[in-house]
Protein backbone atom coordinates (compact mmCIF):
# COMPACT_ATOMS: atom_id res chain seq x y z
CA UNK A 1 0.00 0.00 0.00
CA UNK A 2 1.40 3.17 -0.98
CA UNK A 3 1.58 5.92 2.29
CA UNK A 4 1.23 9.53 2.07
CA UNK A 5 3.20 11.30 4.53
CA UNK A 6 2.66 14.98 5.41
CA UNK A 7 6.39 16.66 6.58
CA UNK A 8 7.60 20.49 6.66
CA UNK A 9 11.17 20.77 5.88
CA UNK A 10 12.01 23.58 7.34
CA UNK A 11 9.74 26.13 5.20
CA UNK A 12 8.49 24.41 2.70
CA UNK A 13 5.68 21.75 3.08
CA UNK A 14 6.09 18.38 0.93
CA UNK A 15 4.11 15.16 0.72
CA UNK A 16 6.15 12.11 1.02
CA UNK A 17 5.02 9.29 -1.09
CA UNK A 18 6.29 5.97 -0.43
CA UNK A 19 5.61 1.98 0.21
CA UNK A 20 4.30 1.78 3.70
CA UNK A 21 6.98 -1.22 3.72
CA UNK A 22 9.76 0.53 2.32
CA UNK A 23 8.91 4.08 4.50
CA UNK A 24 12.05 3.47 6.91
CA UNK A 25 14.21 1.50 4.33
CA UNK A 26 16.38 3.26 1.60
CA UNK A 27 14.68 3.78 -1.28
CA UNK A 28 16.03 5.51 -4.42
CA UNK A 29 14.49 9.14 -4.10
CA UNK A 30 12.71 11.32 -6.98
CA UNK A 31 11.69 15.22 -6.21
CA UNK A 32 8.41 15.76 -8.08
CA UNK A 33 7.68 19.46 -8.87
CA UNK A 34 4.38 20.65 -9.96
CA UNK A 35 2.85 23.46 -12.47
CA UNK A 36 2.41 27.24 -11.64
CA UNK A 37 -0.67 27.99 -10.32
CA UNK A 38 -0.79 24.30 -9.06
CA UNK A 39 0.12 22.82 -6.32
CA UNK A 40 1.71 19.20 -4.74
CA UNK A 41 -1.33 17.69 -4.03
CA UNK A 42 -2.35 17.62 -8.02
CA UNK A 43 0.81 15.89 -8.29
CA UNK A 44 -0.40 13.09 -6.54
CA UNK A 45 -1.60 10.80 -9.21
CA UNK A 46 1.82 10.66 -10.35
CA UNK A 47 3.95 9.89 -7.59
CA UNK A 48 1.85 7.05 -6.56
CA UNK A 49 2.36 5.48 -10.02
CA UNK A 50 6.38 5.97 -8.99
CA UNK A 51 5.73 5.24 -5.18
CA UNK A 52 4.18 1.90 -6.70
CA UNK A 53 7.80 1.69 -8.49
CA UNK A 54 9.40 1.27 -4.87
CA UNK A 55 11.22 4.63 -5.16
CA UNK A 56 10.25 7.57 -2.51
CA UNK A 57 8.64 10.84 -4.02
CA UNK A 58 8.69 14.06 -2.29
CA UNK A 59 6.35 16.58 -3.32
CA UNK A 60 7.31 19.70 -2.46
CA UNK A 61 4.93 23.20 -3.03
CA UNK A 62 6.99 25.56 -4.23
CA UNK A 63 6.99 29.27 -3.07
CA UNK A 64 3.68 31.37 -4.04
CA UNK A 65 1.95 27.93 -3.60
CA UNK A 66 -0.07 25.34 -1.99
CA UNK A 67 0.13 25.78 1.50
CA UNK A 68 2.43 29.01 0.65
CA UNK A 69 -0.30 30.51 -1.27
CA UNK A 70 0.59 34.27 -1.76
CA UNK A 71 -0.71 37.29 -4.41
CA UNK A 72 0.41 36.96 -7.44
CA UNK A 73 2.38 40.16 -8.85
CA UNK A 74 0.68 42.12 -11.45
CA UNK A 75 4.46 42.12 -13.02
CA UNK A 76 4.10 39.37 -16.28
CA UNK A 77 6.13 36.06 -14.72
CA UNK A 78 7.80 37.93 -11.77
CA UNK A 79 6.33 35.41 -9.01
CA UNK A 80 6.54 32.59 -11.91
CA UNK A 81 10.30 33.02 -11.42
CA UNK A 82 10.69 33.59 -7.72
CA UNK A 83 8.82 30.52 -7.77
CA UNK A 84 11.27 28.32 -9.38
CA UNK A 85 14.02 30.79 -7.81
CA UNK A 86 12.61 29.10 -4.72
CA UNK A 87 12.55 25.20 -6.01
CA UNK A 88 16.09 25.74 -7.14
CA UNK A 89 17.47 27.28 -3.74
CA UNK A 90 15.29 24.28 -1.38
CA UNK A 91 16.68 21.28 -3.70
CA UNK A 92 19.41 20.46 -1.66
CA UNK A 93 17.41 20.90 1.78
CA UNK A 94 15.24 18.59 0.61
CA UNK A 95 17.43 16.13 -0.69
CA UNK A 96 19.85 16.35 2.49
CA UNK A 97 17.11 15.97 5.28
CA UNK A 98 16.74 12.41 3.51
CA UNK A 99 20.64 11.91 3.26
CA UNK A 100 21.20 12.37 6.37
CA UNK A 101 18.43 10.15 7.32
CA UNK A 102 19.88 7.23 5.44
CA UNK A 103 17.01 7.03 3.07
CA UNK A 104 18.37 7.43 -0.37
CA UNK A 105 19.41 3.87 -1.42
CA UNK A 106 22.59 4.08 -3.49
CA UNK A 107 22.68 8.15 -3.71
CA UNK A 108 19.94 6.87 -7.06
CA UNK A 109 18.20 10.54 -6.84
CA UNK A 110 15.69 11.58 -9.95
CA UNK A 111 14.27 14.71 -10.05
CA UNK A 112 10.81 15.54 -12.61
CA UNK A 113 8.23 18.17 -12.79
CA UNK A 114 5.55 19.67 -15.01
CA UNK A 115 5.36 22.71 -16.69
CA UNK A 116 6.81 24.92 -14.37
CA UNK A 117 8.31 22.10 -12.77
CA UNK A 118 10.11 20.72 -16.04
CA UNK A 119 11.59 24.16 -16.35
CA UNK A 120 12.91 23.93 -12.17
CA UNK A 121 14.06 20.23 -13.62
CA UNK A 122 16.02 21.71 -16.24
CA UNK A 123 17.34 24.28 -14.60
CA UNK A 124 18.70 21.62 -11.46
CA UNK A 125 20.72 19.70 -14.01
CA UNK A 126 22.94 22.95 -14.30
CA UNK A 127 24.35 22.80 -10.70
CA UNK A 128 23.94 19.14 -9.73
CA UNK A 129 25.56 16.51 -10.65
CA UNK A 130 24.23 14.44 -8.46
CA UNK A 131 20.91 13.77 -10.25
CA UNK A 132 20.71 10.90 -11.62
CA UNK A 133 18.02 10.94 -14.05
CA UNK A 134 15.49 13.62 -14.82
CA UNK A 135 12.10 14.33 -16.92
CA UNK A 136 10.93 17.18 -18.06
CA UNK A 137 7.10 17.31 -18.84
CA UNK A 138 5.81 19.89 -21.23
CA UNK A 139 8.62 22.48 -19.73
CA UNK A 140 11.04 24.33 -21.70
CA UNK A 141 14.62 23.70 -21.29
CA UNK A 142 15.45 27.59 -22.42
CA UNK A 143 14.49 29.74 -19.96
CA UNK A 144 16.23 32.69 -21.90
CA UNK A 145 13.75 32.07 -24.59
CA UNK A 146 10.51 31.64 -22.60
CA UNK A 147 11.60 35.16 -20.75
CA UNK A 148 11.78 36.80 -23.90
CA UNK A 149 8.81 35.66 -25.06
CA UNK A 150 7.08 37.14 -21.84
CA UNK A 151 8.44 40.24 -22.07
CA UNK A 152 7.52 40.34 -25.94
CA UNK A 153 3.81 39.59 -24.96
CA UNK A 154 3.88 41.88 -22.28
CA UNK A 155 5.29 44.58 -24.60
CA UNK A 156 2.31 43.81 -26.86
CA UNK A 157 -0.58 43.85 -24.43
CA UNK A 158 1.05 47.27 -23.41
CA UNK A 159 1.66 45.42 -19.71
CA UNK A 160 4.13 46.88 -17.73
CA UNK A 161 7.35 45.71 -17.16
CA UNK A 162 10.92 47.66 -16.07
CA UNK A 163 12.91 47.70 -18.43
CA UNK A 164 15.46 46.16 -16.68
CA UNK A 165 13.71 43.27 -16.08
CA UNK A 166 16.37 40.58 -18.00
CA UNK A 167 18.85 42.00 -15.27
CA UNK A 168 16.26 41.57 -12.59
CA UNK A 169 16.42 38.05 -13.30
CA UNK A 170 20.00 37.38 -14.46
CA UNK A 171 20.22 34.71 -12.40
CA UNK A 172 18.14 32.55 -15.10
CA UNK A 173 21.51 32.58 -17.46
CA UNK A 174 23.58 30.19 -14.52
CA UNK A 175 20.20 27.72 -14.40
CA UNK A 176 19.62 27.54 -18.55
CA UNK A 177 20.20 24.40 -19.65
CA UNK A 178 20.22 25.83 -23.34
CA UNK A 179 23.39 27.71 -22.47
CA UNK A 180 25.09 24.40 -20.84
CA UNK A 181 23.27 21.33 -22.82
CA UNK A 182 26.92 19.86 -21.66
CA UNK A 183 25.92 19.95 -18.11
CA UNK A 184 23.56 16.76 -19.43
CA UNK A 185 26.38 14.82 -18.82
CA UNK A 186 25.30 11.40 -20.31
CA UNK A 187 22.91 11.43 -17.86
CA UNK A 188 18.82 10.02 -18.46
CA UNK A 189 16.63 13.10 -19.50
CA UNK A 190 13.27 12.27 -21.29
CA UNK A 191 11.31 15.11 -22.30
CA UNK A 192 7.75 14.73 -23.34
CA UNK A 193 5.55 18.04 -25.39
CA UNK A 194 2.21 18.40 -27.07
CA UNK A 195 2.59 20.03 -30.51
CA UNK A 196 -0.51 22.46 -29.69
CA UNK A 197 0.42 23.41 -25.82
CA UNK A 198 -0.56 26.56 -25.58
CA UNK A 199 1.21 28.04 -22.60
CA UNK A 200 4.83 26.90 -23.24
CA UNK A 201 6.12 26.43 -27.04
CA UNK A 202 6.45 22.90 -28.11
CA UNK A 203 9.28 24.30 -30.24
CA UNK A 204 11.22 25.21 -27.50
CA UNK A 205 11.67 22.02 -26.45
CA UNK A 206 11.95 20.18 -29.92
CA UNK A 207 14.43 23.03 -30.96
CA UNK A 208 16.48 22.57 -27.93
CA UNK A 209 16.68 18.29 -28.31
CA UNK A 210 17.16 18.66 -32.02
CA UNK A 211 20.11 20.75 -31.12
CA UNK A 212 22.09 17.97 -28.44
CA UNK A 213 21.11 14.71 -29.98
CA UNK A 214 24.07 14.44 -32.30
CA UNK A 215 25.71 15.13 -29.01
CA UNK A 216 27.83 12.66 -27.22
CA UNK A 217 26.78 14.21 -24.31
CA UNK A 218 23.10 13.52 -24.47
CA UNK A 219 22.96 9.63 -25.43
CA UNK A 220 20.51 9.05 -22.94
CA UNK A 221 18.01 11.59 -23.97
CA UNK A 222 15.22 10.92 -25.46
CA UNK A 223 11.67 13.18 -26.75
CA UNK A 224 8.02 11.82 -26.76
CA UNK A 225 6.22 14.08 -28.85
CA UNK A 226 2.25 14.41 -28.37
CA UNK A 227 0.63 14.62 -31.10
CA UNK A 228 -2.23 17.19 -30.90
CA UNK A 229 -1.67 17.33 -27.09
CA UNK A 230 -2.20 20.41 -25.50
CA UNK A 231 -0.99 21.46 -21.73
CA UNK A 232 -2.03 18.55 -20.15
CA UNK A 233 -0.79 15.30 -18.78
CA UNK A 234 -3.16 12.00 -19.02
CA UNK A 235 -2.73 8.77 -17.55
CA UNK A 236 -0.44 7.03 -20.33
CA UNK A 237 2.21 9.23 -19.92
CA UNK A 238 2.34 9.03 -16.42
CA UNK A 239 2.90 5.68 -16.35
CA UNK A 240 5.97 6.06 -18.99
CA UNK A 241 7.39 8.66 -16.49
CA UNK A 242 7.12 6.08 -14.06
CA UNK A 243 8.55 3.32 -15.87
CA UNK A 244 11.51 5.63 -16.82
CA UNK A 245 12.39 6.28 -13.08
CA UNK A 246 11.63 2.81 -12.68
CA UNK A 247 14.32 1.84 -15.23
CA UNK A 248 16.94 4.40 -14.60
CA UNK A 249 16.79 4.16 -10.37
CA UNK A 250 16.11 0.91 -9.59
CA UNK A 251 17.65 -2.74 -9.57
């Protein structure tokens, strides 16, 4: 039977999803982020499918969500990015308060997310090496690209923005996978995309593979392309997420 575990880690609240057998054993470990404007427990679908896998999910909400619910800025993608500012800086808390407790069998640590979350995934292959295998669900792996394309839509709905917003969020050019695809380091990364999403370009994503496959670098990434699909994950592809981790993490 697969237990959900409330736990605050420090600041930020997460669901633990695991085995009830397995909950004191080491398991391998996968962080599971969620979508903006969405929040862990619409996640949970998904990590019972891996939970079912015998590998431990943690759930976390990210800042601006959940149980961290605050106003949104009415500055286009300002709290979008001090959201996944906020997933990026809490990684490591979350993966060490499970290190320490002996929990992560073999150091085997995944890391996924949607939307949002795919982009935090991306963006966590830039600094850490230890991830062992990621996903990254109808997310863009250029987050220089997706900011631009904010700020153009902004520009065109005559929103305001500063002007110096790109400098505002600098940070985004250490965390962009597009300006490191090396930092994939031969290391598992499936990407899945619908061709009509209409939040975050398909192309983006397709661009970005296209680019690394010839790539010794990236022979272990792969691209599931939905055909049609629009910004929305259904139960097939869940369970191919799952059986990836499965693969990649386990015995």
């Amino acid at each position: 039977m697969v237990e959900i575990l409330q736990r605050k880690i420090q600041d930020v609240p997460i669901l633990e999803v695991v085995n009830d057998e397995l909950r004191y054993q080491a398991t391998p470990l996968v962080v599971f982020y969620h979508g903006w404007r969405s929040e862990k427990e619409l996640v949970l679908t998904q990590a019972r499918k891996l939970a079912q896998k015998n590998i431990r999910v943690i759930l976390p909400d990210a800042m601006n969500h959940g149980q961290r619910q605050q106003p949104v800025s009415t500055l286009p993608s300002f709290t979008f990015w001090n959201s996944i500012q906020g997933n990026l800086a809490e990684f490591q808390l979350i993966t060490d308060f499970y290190r320490h407790r002996q929990l992560i069998l073999n150091d085997q640590i995944g890391v996924g997310g949607y939307s949002m979350g795919g982009m935090t995934t991306g963006a966590l292959l830039t600094q850490h090496p230890e991830i062992k295998a990621a996903t990254i669900i109808m997310g863009t792996p250029n987050l220089n690209a997706y900011a631009q394309l904010v700020r153009t839509v902004a520009a065109e709905h005559h929103l305001y923005l500063p002007t110096d917003m790109a400098n505002l969020t600098s940070w985004i050019d250490h965390y962009d996978l597009n300006l490191q695809p090396e930092k994939i380091a031969h290391r598992p990364l499936l990407f899945w995309h619908g061709t009509d999403d209409e939040r975050i370009p398909y192309a983006q994503s397709r661009d970005f593979f296209d680019h690394v496959h010839p790539e010794a670098y990236a022979d272990q990434v792969a691209f599931i392309t939905g055909y049609q699909a629009k910004h929305l994950v259904k139960i097939p592809l869940m369970n191919k997420i799952a059986n990836f981790f499965d693969y990649y993490l386990t015995d």
